[in-house]
Protein backbone atom coordinates (compact mmCIF):
# COMPACT_ATOMS: atom_id res chain seq x y z
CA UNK A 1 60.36 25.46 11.39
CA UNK A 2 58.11 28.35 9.99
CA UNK A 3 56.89 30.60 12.70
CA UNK A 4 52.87 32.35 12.16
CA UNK A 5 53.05 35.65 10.57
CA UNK A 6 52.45 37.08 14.62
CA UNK A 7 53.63 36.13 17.72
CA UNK A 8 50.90 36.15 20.77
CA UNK A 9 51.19 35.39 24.24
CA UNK A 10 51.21 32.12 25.96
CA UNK A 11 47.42 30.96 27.16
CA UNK A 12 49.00 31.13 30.68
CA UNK A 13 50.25 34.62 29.84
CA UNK A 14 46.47 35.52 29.05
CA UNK A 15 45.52 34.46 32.46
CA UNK A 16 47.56 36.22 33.99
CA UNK A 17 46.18 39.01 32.60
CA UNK A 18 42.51 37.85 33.87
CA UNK A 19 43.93 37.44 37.55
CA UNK A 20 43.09 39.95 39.79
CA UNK A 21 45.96 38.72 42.35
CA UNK A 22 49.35 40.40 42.44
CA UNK A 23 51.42 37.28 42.52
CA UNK A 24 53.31 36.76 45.97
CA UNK A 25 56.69 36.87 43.77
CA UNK A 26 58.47 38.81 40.98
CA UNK A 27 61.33 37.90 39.67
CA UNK A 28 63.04 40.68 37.56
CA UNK A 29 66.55 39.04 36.50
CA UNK A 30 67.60 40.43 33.44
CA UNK A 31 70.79 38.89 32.56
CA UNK A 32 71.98 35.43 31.54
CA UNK A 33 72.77 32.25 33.95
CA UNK A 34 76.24 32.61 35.69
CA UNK A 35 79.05 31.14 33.03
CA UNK A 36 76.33 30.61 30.14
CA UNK A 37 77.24 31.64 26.58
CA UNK A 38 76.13 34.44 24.84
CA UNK A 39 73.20 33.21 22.36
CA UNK A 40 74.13 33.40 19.02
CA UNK A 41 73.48 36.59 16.90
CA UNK A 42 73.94 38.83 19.98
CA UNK A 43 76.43 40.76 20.47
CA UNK A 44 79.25 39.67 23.47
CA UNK A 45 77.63 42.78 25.60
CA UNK A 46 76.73 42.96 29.26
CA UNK A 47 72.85 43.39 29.30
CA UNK A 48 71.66 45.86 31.53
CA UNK A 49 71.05 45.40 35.48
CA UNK A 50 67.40 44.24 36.12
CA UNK A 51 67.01 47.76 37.94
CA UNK A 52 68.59 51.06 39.36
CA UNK A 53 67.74 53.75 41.45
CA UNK A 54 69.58 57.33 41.32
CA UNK A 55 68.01 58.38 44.41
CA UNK A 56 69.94 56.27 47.47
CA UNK A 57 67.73 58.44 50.32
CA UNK A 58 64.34 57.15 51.26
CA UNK A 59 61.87 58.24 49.05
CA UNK A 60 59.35 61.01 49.72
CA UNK A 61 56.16 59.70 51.17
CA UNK A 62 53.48 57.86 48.94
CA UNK A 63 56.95 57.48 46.09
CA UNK A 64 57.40 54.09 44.07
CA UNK A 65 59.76 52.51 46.26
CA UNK A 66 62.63 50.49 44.51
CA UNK A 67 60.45 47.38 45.89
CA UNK A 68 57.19 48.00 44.84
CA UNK A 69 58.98 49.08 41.30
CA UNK A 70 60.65 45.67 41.05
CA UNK A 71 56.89 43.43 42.16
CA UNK A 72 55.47 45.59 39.53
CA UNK A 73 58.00 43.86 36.70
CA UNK A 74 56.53 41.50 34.10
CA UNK A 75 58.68 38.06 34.11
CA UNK A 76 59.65 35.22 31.37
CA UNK A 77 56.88 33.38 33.79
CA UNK A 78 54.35 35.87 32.56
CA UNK A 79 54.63 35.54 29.01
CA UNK A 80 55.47 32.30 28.73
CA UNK A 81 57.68 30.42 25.63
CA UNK A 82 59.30 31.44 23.89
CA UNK A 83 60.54 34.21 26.21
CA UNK A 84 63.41 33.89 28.52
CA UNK A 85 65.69 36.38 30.37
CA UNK A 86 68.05 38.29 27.94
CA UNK A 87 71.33 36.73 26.91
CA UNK A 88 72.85 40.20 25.94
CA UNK A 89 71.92 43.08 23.34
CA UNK A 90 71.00 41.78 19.71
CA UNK A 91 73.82 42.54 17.12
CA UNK A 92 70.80 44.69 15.13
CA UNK A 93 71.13 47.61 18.13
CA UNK A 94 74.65 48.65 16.53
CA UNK A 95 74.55 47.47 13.07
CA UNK A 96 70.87 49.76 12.50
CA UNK A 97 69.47 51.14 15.39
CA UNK A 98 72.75 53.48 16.02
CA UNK A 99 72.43 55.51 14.02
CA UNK A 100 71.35 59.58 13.64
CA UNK A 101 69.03 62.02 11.74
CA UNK A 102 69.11 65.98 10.66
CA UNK A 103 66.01 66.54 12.40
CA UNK A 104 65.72 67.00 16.05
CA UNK A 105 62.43 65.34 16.29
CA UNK A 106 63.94 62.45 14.77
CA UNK A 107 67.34 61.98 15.83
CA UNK A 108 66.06 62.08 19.41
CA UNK A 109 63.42 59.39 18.74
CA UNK A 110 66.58 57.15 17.41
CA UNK A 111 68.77 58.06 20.35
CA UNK A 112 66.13 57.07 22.53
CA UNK A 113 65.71 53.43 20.79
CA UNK A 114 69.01 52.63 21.26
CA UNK A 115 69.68 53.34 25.09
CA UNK A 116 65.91 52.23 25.67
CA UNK A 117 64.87 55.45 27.14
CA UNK A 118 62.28 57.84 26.42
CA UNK A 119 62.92 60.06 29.16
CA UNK A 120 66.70 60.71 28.68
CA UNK A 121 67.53 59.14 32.18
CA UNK A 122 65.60 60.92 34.30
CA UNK A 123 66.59 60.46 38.26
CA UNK A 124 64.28 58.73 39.95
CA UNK A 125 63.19 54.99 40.79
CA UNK A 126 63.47 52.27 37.86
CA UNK A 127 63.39 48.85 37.63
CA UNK A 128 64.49 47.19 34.22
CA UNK A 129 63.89 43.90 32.79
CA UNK A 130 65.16 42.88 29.35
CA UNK A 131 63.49 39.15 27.11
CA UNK A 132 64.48 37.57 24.69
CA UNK A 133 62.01 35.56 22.28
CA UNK A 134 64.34 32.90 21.47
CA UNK A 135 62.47 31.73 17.99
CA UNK A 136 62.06 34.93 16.28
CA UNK A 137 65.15 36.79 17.59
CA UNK A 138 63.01 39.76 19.01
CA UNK A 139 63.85 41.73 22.59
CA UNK A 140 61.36 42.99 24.94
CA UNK A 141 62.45 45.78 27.27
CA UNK A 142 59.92 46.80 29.92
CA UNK A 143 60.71 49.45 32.84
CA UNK A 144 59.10 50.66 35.29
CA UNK A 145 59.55 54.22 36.81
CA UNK A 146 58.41 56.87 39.21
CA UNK A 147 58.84 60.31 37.39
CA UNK A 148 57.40 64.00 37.84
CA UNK A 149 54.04 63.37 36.12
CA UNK A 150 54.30 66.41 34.14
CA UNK A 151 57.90 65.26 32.55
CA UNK A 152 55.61 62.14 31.52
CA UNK A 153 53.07 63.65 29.65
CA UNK A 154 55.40 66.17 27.63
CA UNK A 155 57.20 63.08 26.75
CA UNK A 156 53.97 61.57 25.84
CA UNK A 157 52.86 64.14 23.51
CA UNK A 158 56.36 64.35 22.14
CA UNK A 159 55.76 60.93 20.93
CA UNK A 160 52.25 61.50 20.00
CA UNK A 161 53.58 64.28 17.83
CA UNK A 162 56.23 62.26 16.11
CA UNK A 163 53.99 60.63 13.44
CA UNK A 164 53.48 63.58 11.62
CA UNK A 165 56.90 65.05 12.38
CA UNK A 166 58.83 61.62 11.44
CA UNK A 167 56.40 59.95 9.29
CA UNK A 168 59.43 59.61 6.39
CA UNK A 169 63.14 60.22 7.56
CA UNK A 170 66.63 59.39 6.33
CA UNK A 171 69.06 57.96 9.22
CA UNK A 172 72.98 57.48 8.80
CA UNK A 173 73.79 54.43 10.70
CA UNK A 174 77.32 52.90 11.00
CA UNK A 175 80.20 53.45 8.48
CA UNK A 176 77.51 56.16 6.69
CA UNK A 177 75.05 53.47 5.66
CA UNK A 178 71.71 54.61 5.12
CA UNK A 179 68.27 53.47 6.34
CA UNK A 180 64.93 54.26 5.53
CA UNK A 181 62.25 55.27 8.67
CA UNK A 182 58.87 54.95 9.20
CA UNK A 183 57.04 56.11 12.03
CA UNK A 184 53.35 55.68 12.96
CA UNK A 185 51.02 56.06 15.47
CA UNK A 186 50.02 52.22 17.36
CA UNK A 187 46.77 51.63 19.11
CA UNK A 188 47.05 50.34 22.78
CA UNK A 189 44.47 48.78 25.30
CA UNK A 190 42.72 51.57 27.04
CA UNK A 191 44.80 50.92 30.10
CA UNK A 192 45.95 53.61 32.36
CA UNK A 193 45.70 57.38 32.50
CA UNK A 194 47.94 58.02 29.46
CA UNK A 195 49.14 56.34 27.30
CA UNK A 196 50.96 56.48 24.04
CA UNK A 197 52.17 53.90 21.27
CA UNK A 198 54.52 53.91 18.43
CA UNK A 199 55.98 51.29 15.43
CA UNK A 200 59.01 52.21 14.35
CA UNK A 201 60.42 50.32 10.92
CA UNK A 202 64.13 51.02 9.90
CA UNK A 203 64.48 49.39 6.43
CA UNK A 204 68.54 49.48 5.14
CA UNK A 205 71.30 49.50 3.57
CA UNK A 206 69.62 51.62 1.39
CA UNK A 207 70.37 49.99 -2.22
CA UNK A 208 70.76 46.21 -0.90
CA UNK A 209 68.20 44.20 -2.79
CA UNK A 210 68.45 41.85 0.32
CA UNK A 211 67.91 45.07 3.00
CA UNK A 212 67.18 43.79 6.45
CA UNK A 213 63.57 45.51 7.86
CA UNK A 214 63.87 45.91 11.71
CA UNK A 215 60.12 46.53 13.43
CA UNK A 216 60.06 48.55 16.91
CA UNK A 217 56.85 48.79 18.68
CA UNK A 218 56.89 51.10 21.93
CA UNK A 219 54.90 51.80 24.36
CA UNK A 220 54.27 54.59 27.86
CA UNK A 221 51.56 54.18 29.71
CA UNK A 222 51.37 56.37 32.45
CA UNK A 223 49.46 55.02 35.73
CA UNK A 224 48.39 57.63 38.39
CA UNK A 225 52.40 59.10 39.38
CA UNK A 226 53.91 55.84 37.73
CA UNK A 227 54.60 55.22 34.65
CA UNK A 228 55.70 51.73 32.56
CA UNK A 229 57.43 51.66 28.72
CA UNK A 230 57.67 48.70 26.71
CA UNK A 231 59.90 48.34 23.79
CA UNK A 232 59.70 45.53 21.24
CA UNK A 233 61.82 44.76 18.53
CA UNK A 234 63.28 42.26 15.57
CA UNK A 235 64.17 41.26 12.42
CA UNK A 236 61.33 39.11 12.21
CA UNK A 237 57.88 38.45 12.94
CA UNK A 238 57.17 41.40 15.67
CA UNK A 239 53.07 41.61 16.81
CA UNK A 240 51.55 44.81 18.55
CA UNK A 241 49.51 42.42 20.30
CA UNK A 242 52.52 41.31 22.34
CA UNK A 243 53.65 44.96 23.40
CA UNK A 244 49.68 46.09 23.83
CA UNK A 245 48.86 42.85 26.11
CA UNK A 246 52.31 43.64 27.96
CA UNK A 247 51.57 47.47 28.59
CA UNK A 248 47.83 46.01 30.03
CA UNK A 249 49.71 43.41 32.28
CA UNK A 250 51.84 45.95 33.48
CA UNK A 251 49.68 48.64 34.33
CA UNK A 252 47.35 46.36 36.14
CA UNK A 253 50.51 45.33 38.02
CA UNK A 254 51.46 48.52 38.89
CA UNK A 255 48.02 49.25 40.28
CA UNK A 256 47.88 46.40 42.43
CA UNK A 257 51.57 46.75 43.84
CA UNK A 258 50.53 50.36 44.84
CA UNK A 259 47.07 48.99 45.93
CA UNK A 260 49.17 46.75 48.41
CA UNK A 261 51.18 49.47 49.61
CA UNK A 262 48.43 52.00 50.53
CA UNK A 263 46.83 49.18 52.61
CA UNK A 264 50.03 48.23 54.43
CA UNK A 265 50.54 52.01 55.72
């Protein structure tokens, strides 16, 4: 059945986003029922744990604890269909997205899609949750960390930079195939105390009449010492409204998790 040219979220996704109230429960599980099959066109791959912390010692005081990091995750519940926990990474992470460039600049921006981190795994509190929109084969990955805040806004204007650094670039991807990048700058809500957004298009083989396009919109938003990042990404229909409404779920999230948690000291 043909899909409109954008996805959106659910109405009940919308209200959530009207709600003031941190709901009393977050679920954040990432991977696929026990004994369920991979969904076909992923790859057979483990996805990643819903969260991890590199830090086992009690945080410092007033730190995003792993807790509050994991309340502050948006859920399938959130969104709404057609988005459901992730069945494993989508067989267009290898066959395009690993891949490398001559430029710096650039080949860290591709490095970075791949493993789903802008901050080159930084210790510190994270909770991860990957989804999957089940009709137009996308992923959503949204984190949520606790970082130095000046490591966050370098990486912000890293990526703010990247536009004019990697508007145009060449990547080799697997077996020396060649794609064609595009990289420009993507409005978000004004949500936040940073923030920064990307879309990312990777267009290859080069020379296949029938070359697949694969659309990446990301997203940081920093929020006071906390910080969220949204990746979202397919071979079909993929809307910046879904990763901007996201990133403004999230960050009021965040703020109302940490709201809770100065009034229960």
């Amino acid at each position: 059945m043909p899909r409109t040219p954008a996805r959106v979220l659910s109405s009940a996704a919308l209200a959530v986003l009207a709600a003031t109230a941190l709901p009393t429960t977050a679920g954040c599980s990432a991977g696929p029922p026990a004994g369920g099959p991979a969904r076909e066109g992923r790859a057979h791959a483990s996805p990643a744990p819903s969260a991890r912390s590199s830090a086992p010692a009690a945080p410092a005081a007033g730190a995003l604890t792993d807790a509050q990091a994991h309340a502050a995750l948006v859920t399938p519940a959130d969104l709404g269909d057609p988005w459901t926990p992730t069945q494993g990474a989508a067989t267009w992470r290898d066959s395009m997205l690993k891949a490398t460039a001559d430029a710096p600049d650039c080949r860290r921006l591709l490095d970075a899609l791949y493993t789903d981190d802008l901050f080159d795994a930084a210790p510190g509190t994270r909770a991860v949750i990957g989804l999957d929109d089940s009709m137009d084969e996308a992923q959503l990955r949204y984190q949520v960390l606790a970082l130095p805040r000046a490591d966050v806004d370098r990486t912000l204007a890293w990526l703010k930079a990247l536009p004019g650094r990697c508007r145009h670039f060449t990547a080799k991807g697997a077996g020396g195939a060649t794609h064609t990048v595009e990289v420009t700058e993507a409005k978000l809500p004004d949500v936040g105390d940073a923030r920064q957004g990307l879309r990312v298009t990777l267009t290859g083989p080069a020379g296949q009449d029938d070359a697949q396009v694969l659309t990446l919109d990301v997203a940081a938003v920093r929020v006071g010492d906390d910080t969220i990042t949204v990746t979202d990404g397919g071979l079909g229909d993929v809307s910046a409204d879904v990763t901007g409404a996201v990133a403004q779920l999230g960050a009021q999230r965040l703020a109302e998790v940490r709201k809770q948690g100065r009034v229960q000291i």
